[in-house]
PDB file of N, CA and C in Angstrom:
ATOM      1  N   UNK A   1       0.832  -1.173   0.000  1.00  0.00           N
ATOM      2  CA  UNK A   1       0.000   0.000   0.000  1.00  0.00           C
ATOM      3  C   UNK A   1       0.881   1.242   0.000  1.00  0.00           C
ATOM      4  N   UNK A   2       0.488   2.132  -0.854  1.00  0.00           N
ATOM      5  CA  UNK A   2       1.940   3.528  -1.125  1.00  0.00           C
ATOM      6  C   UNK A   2       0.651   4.386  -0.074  1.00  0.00           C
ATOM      7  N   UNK A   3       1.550   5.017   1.210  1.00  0.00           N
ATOM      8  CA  UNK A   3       1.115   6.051   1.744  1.00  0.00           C
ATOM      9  C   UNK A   3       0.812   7.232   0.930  1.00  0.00           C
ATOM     10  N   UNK A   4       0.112   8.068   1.418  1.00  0.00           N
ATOM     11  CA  UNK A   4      -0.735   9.262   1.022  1.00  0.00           C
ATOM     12  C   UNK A   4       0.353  10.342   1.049  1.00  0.00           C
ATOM     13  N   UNK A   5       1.042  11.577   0.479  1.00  0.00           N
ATOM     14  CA  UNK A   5       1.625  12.423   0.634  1.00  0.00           C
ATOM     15  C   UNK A   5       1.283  13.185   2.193  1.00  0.00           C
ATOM     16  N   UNK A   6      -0.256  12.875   2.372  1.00  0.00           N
ATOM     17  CA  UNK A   6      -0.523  13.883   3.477  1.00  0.00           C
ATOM     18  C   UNK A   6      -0.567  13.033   4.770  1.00  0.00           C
ATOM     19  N   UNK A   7      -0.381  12.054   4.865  1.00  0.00           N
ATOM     20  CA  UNK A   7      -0.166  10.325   5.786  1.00  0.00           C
ATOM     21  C   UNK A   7       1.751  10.925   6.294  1.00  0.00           C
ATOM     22  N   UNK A   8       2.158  11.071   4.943  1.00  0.00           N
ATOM     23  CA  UNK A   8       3.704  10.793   5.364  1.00  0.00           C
ATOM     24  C   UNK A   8       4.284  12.201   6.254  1.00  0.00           C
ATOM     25  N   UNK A   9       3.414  13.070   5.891  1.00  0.00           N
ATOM     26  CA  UNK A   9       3.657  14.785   6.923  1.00  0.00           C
ATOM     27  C   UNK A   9       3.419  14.496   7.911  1.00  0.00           C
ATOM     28  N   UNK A  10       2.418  13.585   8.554  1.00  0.00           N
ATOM     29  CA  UNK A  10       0.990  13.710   9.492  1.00  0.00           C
ATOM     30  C   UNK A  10       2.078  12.535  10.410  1.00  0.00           C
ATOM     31  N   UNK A  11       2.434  11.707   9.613  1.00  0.00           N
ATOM     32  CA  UNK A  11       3.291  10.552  10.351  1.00  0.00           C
ATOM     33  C   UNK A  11       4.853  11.257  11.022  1.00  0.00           C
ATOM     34  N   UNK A  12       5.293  11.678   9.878  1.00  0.00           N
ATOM     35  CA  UNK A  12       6.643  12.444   9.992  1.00  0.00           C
ATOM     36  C   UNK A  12       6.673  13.389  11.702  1.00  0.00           C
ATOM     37  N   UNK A  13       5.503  13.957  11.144  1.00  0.00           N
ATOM     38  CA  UNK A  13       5.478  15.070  12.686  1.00  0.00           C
ATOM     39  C   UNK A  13       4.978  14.308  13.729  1.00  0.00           C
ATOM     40  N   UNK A  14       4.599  13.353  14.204  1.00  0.00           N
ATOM     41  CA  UNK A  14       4.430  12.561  15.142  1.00  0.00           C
ATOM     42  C   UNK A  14       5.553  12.068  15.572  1.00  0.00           C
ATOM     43  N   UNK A  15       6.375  11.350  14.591  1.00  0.00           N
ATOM     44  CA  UNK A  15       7.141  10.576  14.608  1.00  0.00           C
ATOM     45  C   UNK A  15       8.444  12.017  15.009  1.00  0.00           C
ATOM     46  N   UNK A  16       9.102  13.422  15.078  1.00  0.00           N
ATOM     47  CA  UNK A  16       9.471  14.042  14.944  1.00  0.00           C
ATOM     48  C   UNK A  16       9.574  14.542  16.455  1.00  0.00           C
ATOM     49  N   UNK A  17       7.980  14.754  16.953  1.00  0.00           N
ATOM     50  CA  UNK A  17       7.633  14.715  18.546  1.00  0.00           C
ATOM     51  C   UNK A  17       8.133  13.974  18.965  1.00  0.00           C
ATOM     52  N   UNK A  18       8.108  12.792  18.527  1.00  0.00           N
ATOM     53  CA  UNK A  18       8.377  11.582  19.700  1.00  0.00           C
ATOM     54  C   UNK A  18       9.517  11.518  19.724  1.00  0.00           C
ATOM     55  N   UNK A  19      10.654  11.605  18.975  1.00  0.00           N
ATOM     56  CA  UNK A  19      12.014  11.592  18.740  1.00  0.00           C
ATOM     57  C   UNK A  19      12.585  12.806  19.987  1.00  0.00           C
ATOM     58  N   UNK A  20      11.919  13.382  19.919  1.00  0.00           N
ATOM     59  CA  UNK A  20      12.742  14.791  20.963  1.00  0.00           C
ATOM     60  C   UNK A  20      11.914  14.757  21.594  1.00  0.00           C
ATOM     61  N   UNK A  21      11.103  13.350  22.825  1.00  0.00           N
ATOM     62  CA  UNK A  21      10.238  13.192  23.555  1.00  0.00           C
ATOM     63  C   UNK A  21       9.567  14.274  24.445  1.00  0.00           C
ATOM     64  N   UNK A  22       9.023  14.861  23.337  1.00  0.00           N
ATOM     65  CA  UNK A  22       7.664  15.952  23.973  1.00  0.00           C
ATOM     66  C   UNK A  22       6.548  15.346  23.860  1.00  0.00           C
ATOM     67  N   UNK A  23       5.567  16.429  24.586  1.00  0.00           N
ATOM     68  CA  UNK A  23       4.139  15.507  24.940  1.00  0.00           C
ATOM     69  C   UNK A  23       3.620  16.131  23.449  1.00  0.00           C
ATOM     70  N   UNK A  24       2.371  16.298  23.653  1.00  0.00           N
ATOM     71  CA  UNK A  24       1.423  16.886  22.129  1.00  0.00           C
ATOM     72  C   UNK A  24       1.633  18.608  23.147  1.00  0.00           C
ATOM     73  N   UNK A  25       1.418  19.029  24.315  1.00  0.00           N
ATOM     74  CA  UNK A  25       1.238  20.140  24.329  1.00  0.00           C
ATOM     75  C   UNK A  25       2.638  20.428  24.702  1.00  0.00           C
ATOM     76  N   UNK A  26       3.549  19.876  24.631  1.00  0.00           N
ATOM     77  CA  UNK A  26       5.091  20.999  24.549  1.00  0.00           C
ATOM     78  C   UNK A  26       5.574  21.121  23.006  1.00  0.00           C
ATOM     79  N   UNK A  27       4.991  20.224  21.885  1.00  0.00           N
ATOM     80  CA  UNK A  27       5.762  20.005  20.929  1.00  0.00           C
ATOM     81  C   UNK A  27       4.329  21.158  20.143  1.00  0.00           C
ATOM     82  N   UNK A  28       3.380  21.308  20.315  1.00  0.00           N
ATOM     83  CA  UNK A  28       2.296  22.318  19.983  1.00  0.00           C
ATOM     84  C   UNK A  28       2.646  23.650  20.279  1.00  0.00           C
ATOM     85  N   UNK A  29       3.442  23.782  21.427  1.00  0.00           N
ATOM     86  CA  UNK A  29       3.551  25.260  21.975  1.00  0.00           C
ATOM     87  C   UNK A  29       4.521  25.500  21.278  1.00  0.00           C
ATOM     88  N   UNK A  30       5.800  24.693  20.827  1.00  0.00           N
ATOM     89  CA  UNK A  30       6.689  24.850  20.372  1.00  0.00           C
ATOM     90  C   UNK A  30       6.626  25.565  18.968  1.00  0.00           C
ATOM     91  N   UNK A  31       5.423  25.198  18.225  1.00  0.00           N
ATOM     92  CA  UNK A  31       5.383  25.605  16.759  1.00  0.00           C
ATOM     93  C   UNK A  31       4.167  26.190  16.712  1.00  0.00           C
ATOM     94  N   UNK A  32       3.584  26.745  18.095  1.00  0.00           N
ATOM     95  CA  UNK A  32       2.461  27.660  17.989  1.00  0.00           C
ATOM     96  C   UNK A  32       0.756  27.420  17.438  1.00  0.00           C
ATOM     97  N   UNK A  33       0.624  26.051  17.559  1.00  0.00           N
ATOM     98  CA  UNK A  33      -0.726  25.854  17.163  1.00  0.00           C
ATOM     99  C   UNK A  33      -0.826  25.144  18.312  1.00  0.00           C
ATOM    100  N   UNK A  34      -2.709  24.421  18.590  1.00  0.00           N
ATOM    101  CA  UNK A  34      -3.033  24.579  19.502  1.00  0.00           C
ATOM    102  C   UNK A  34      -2.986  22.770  19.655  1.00  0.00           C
ATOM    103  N   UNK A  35      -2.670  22.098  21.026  1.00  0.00           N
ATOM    104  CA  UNK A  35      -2.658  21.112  21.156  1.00  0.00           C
ATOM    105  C   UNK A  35      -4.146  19.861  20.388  1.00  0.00           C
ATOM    106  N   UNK A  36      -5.481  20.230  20.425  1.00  0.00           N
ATOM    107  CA  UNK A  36      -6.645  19.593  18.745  1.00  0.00           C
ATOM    108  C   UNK A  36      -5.904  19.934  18.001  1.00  0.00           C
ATOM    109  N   UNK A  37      -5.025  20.674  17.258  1.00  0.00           N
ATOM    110  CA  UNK A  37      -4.974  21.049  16.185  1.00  0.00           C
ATOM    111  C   UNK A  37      -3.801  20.161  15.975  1.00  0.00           C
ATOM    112  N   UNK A  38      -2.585  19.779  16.995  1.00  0.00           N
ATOM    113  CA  UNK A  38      -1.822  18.714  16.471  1.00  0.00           C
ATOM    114  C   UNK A  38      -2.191  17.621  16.866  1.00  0.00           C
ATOM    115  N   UNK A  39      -2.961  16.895  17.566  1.00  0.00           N
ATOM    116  CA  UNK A  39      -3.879  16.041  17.738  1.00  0.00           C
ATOM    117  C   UNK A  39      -4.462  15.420  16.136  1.00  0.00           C
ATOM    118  N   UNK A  40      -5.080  16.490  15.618  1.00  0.00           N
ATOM    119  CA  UNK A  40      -5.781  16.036  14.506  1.00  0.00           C
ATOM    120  C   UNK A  40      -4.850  15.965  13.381  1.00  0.00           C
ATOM    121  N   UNK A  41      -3.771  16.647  13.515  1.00  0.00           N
ATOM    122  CA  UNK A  41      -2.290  16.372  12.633  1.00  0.00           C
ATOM    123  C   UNK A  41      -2.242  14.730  12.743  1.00  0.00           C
ATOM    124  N   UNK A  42      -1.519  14.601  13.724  1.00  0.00           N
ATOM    125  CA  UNK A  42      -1.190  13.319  13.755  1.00  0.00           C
ATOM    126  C   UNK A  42      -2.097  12.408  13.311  1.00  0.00           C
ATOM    127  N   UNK A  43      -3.302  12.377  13.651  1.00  0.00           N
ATOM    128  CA  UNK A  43      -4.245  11.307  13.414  1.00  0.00           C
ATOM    129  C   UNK A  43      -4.853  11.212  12.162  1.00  0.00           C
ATOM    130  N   UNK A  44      -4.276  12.352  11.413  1.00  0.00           N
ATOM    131  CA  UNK A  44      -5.155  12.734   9.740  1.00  0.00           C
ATOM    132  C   UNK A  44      -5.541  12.663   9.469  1.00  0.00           C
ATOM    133  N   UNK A  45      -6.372  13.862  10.421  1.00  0.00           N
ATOM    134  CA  UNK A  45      -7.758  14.480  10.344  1.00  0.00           C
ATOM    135  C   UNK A  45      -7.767  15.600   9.553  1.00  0.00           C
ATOM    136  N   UNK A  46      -6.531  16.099   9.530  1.00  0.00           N
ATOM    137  CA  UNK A  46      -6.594  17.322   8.811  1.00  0.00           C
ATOM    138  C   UNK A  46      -4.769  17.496   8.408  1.00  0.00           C
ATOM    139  N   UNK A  47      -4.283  18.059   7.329  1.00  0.00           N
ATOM    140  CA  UNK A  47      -3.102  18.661   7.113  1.00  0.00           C
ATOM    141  C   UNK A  47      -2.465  19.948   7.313  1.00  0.00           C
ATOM    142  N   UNK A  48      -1.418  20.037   7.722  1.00  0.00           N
ATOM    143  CA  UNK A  48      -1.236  20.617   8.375  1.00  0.00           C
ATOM    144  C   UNK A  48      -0.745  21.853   7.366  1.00  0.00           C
ATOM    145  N   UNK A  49      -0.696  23.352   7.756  1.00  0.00           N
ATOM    146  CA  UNK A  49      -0.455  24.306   6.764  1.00  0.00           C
ATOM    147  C   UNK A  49       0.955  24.420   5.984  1.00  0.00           C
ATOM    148  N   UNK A  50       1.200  24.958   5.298  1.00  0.00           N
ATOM    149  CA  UNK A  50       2.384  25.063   4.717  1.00  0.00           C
ATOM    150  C   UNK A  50       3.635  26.219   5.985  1.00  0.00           C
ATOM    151  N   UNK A  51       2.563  26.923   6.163  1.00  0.00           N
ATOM    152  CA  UNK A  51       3.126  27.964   7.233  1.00  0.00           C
ATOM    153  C   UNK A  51       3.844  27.144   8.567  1.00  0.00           C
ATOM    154  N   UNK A  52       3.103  26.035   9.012  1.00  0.00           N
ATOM    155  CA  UNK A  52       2.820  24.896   9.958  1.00  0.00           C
ATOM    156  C   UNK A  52       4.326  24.517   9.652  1.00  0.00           C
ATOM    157  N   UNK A  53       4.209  23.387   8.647  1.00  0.00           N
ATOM    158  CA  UNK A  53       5.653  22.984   8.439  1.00  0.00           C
ATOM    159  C   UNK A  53       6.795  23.469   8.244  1.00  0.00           C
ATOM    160  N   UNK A  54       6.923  25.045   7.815  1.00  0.00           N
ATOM    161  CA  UNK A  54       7.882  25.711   7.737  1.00  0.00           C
ATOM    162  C   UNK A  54       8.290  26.221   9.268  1.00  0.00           C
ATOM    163  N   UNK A  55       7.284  26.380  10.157  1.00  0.00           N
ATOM    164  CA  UNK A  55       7.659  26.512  11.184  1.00  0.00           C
ATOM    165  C   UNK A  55       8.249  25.275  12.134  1.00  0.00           C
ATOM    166  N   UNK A  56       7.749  24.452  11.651  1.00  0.00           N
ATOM    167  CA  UNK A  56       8.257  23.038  12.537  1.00  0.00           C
ATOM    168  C   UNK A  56       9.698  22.786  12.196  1.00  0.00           C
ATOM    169  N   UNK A  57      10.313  22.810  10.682  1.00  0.00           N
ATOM    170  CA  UNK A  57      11.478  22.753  10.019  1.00  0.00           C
ATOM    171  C   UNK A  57      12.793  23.813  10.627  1.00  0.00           C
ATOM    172  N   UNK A  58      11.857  25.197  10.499  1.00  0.00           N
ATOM    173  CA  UNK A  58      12.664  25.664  11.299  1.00  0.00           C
ATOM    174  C   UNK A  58      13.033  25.502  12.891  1.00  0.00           C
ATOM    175  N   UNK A  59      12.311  25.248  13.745  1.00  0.00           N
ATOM    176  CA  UNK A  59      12.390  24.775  15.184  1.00  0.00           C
ATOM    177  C   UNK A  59      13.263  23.756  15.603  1.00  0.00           C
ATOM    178  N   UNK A  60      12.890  22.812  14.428  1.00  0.00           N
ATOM    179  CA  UNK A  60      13.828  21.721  14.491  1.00  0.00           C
ATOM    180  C   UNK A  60      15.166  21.711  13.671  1.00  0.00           C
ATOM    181  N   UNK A  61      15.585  22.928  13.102  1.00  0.00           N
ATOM    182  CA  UNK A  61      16.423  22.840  11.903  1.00  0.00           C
ATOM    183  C   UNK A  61      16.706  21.458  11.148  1.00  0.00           C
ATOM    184  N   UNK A  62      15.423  21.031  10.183  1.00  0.00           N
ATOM    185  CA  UNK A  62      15.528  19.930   9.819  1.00  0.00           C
ATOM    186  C   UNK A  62      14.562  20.882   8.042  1.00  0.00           C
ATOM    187  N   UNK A  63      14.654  19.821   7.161  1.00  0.00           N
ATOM    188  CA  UNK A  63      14.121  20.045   5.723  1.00  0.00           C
ATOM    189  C   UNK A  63      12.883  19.540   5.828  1.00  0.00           C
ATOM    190  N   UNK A  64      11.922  20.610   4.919  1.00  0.00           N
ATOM    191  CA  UNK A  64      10.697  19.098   4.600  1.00  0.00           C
ATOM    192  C   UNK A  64      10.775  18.024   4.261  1.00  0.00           C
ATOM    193  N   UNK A  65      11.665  17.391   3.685  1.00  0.00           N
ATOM    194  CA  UNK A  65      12.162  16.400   2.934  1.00  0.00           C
ATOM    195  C   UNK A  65      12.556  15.688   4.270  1.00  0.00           C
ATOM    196  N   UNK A  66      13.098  16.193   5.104  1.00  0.00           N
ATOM    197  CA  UNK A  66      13.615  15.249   6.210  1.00  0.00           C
ATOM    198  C   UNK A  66      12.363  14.822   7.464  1.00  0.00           C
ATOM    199  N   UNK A  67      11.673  15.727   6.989  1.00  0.00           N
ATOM    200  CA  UNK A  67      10.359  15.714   7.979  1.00  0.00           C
ATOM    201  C   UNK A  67       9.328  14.490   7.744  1.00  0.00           C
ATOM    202  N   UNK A  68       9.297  14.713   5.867  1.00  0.00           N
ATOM    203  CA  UNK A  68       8.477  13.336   5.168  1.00  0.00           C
ATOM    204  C   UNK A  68       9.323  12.090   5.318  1.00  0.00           C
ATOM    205  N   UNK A  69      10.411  12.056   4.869  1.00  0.00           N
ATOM    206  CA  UNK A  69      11.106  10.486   5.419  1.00  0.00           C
ATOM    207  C   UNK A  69      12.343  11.016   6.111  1.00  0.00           C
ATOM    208  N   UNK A  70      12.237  11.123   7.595  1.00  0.00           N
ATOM    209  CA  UNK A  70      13.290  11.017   8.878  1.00  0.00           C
ATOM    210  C   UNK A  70      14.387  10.498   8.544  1.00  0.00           C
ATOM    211  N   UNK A  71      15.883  10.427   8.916  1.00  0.00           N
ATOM    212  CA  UNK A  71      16.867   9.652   9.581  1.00  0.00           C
ATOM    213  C   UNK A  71      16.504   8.986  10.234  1.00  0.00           C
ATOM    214  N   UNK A  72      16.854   7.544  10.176  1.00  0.00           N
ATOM    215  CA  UNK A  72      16.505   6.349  11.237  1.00  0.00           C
ATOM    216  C   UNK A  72      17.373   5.332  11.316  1.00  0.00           C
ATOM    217  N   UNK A  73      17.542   4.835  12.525  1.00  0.00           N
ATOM    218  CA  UNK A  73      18.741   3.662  12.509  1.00  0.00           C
ATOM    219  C   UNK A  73      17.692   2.314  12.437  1.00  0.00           C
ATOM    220  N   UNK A  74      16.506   2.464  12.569  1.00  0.00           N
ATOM    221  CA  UNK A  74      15.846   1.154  12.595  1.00  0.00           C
ATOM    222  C   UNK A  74      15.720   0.830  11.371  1.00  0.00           C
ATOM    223  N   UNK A  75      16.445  -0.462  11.236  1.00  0.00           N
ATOM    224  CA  UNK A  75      16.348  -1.088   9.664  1.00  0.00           C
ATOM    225  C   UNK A  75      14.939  -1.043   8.699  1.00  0.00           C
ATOM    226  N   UNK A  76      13.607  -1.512   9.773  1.00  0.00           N
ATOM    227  CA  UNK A  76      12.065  -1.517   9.018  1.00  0.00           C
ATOM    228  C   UNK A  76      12.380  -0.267   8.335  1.00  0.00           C
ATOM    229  N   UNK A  77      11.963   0.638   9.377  1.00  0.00           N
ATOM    230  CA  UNK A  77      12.139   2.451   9.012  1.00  0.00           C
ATOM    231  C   UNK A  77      12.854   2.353   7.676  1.00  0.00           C
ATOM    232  N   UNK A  78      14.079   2.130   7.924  1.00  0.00           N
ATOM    233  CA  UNK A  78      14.827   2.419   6.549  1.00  0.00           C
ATOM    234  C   UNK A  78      14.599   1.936   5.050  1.00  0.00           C
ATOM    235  N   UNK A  79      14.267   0.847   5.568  1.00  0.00           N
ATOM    236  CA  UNK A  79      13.506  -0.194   3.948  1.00  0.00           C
ATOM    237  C   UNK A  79      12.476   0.204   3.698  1.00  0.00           C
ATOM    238  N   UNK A  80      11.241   0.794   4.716  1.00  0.00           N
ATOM    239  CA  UNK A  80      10.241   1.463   4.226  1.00  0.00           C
ATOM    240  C   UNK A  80       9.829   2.690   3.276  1.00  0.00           C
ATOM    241  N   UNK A  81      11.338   3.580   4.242  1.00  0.00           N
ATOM    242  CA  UNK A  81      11.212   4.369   3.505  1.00  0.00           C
ATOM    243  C   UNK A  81      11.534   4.842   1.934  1.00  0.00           C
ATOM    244  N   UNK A  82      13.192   3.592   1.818  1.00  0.00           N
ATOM    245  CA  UNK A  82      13.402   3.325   0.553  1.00  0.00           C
ATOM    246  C   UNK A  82      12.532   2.868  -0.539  1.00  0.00           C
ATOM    247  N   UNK A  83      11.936   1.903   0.227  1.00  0.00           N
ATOM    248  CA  UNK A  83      10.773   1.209  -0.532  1.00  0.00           C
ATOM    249  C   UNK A  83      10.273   2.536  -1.415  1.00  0.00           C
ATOM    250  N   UNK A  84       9.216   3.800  -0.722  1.00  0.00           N
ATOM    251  CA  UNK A  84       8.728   4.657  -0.923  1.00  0.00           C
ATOM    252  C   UNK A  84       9.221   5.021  -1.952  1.00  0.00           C
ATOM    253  N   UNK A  85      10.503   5.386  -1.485  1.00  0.00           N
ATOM    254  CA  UNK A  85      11.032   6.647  -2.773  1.00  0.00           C
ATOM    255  C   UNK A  85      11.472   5.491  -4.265  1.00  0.00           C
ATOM    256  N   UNK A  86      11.674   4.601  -4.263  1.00  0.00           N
ATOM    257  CA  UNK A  86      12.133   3.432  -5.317  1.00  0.00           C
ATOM    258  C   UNK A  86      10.288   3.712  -6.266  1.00  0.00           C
ATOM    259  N   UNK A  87       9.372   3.654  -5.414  1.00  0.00           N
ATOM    260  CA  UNK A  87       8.037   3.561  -6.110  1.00  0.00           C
ATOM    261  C   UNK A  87       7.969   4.521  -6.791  1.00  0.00           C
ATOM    262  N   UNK A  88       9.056   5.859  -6.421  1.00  0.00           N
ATOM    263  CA  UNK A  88       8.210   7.198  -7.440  1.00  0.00           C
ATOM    264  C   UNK A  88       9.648   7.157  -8.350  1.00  0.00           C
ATOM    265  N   UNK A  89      10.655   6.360  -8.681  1.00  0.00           N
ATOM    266  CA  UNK A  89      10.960   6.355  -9.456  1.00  0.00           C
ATOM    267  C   UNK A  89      11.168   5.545 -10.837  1.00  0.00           C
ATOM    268  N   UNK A  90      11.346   6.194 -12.064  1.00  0.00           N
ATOM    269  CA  UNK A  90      11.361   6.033 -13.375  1.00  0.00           C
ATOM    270  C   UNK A  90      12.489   4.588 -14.223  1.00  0.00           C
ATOM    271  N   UNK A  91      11.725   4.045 -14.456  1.00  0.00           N
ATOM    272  CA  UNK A  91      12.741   2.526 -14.731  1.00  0.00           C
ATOM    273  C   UNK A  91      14.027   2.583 -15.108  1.00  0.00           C
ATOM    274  N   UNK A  92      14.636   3.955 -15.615  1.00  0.00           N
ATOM    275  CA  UNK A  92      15.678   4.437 -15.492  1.00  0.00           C
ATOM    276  C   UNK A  92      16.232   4.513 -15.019  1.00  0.00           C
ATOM    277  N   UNK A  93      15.744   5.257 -14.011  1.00  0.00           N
ATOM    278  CA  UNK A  93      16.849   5.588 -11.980  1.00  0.00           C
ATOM    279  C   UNK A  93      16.563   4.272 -11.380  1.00  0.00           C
ATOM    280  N   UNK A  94      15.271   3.233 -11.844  1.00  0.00           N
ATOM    281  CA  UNK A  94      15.787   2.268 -10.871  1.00  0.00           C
ATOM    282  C   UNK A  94      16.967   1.270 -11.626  1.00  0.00           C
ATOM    283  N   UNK A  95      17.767   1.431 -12.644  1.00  0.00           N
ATOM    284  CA  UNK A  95      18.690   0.540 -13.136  1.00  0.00           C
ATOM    285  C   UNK A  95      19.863   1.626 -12.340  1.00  0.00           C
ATOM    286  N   UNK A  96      19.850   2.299 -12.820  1.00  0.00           N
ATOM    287  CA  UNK A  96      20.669   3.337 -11.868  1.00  0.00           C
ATOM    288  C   UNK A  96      20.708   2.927 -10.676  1.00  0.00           C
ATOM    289  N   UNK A  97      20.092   3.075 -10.208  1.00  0.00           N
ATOM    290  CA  UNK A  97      20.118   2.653  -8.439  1.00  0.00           C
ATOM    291  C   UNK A  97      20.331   1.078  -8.194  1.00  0.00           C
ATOM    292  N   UNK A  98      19.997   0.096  -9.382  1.00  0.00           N
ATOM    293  CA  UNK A  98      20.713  -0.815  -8.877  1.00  0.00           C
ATOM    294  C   UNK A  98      22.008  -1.333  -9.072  1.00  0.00           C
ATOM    295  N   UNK A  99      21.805  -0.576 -10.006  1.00  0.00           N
ATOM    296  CA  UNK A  99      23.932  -0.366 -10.022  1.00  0.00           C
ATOM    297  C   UNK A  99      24.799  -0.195  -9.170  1.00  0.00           C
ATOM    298  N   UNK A 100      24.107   1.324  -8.519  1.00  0.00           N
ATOM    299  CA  UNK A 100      25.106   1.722  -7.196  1.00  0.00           C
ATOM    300  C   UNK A 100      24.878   0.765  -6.322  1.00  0.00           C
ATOM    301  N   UNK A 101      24.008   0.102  -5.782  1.00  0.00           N
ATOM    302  CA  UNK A 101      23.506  -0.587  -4.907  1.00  0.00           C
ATOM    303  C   UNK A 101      24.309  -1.899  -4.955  1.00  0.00           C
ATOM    304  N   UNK A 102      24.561  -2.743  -6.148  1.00  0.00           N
ATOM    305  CA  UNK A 102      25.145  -3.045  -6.194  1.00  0.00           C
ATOM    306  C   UNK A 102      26.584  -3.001  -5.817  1.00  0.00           C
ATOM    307  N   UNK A 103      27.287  -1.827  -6.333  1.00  0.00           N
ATOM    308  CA  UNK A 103      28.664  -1.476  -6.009  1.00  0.00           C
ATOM    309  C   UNK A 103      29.194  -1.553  -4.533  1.00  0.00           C
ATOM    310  N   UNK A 104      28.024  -0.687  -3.964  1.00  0.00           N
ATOM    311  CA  UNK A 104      28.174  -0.359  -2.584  1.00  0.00           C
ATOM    312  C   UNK A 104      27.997  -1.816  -1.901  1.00  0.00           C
ATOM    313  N   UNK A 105      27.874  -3.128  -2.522  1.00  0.00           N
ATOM    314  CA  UNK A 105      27.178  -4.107  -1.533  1.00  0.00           C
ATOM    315  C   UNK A 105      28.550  -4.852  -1.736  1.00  0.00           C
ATOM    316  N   UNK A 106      29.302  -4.716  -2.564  1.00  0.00           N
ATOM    317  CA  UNK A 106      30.548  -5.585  -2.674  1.00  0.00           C
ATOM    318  C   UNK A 106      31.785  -4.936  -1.798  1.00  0.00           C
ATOM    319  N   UNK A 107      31.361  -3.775  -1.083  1.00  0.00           N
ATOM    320  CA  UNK A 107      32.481  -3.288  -0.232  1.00  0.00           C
ATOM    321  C   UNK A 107      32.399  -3.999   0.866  1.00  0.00           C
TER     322      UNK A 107
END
């Protein structure tokens, strides 16, 4: 099943809280909306603004890009997220990519 663009924000910022173990109302105060309002983030009920994430990115000095698929040492995490990005690419980049992949596996 390929997650939703607005699943992987909604997940990301949960997953983002929990990493720098705040509750919903320290990690809410932090980026200025109201503890329902990241409540319903997380649970995706609703998406969150563009204004929203630029403020979270900055707080955390992290990218949107890093927000939608995290750094993670947990292997699932990591294959998942590869998984993801392998799906939005073009049969091209995936011979490409299994090239390098290759290379890198014989070191």
């Amino acid at each position: 099943m390929i997650m939703k663009y607005q699943e992987l924000i909604n997940s990301g910022i949960k997953n983002l809280r929990k990493s720098h173990n705040l509750t919903q109302e320290e990690f809410a105060e932090k980026i200025g909306i109201s503890i329902q309002g990241l409540s319903n983030i997380e649970r995706n009920r609703y998406q969150p603004t563009s204004d929203t994430v630029d403020k979270i990115c900055s707080v955390f000095k992290i990218t949107p890009y890093e927000l939608i698929l995290p750094k993670s040492d947990d292997c699932e995490d990591l294959i998942k997220n590869i998984t993801l990005m392998l799906k939005r690419c073009t049969k091209r980049q995936l011979k490409k990519i299994y090239k390098i992949i290759d290379i890198l596996i014989k070191f």
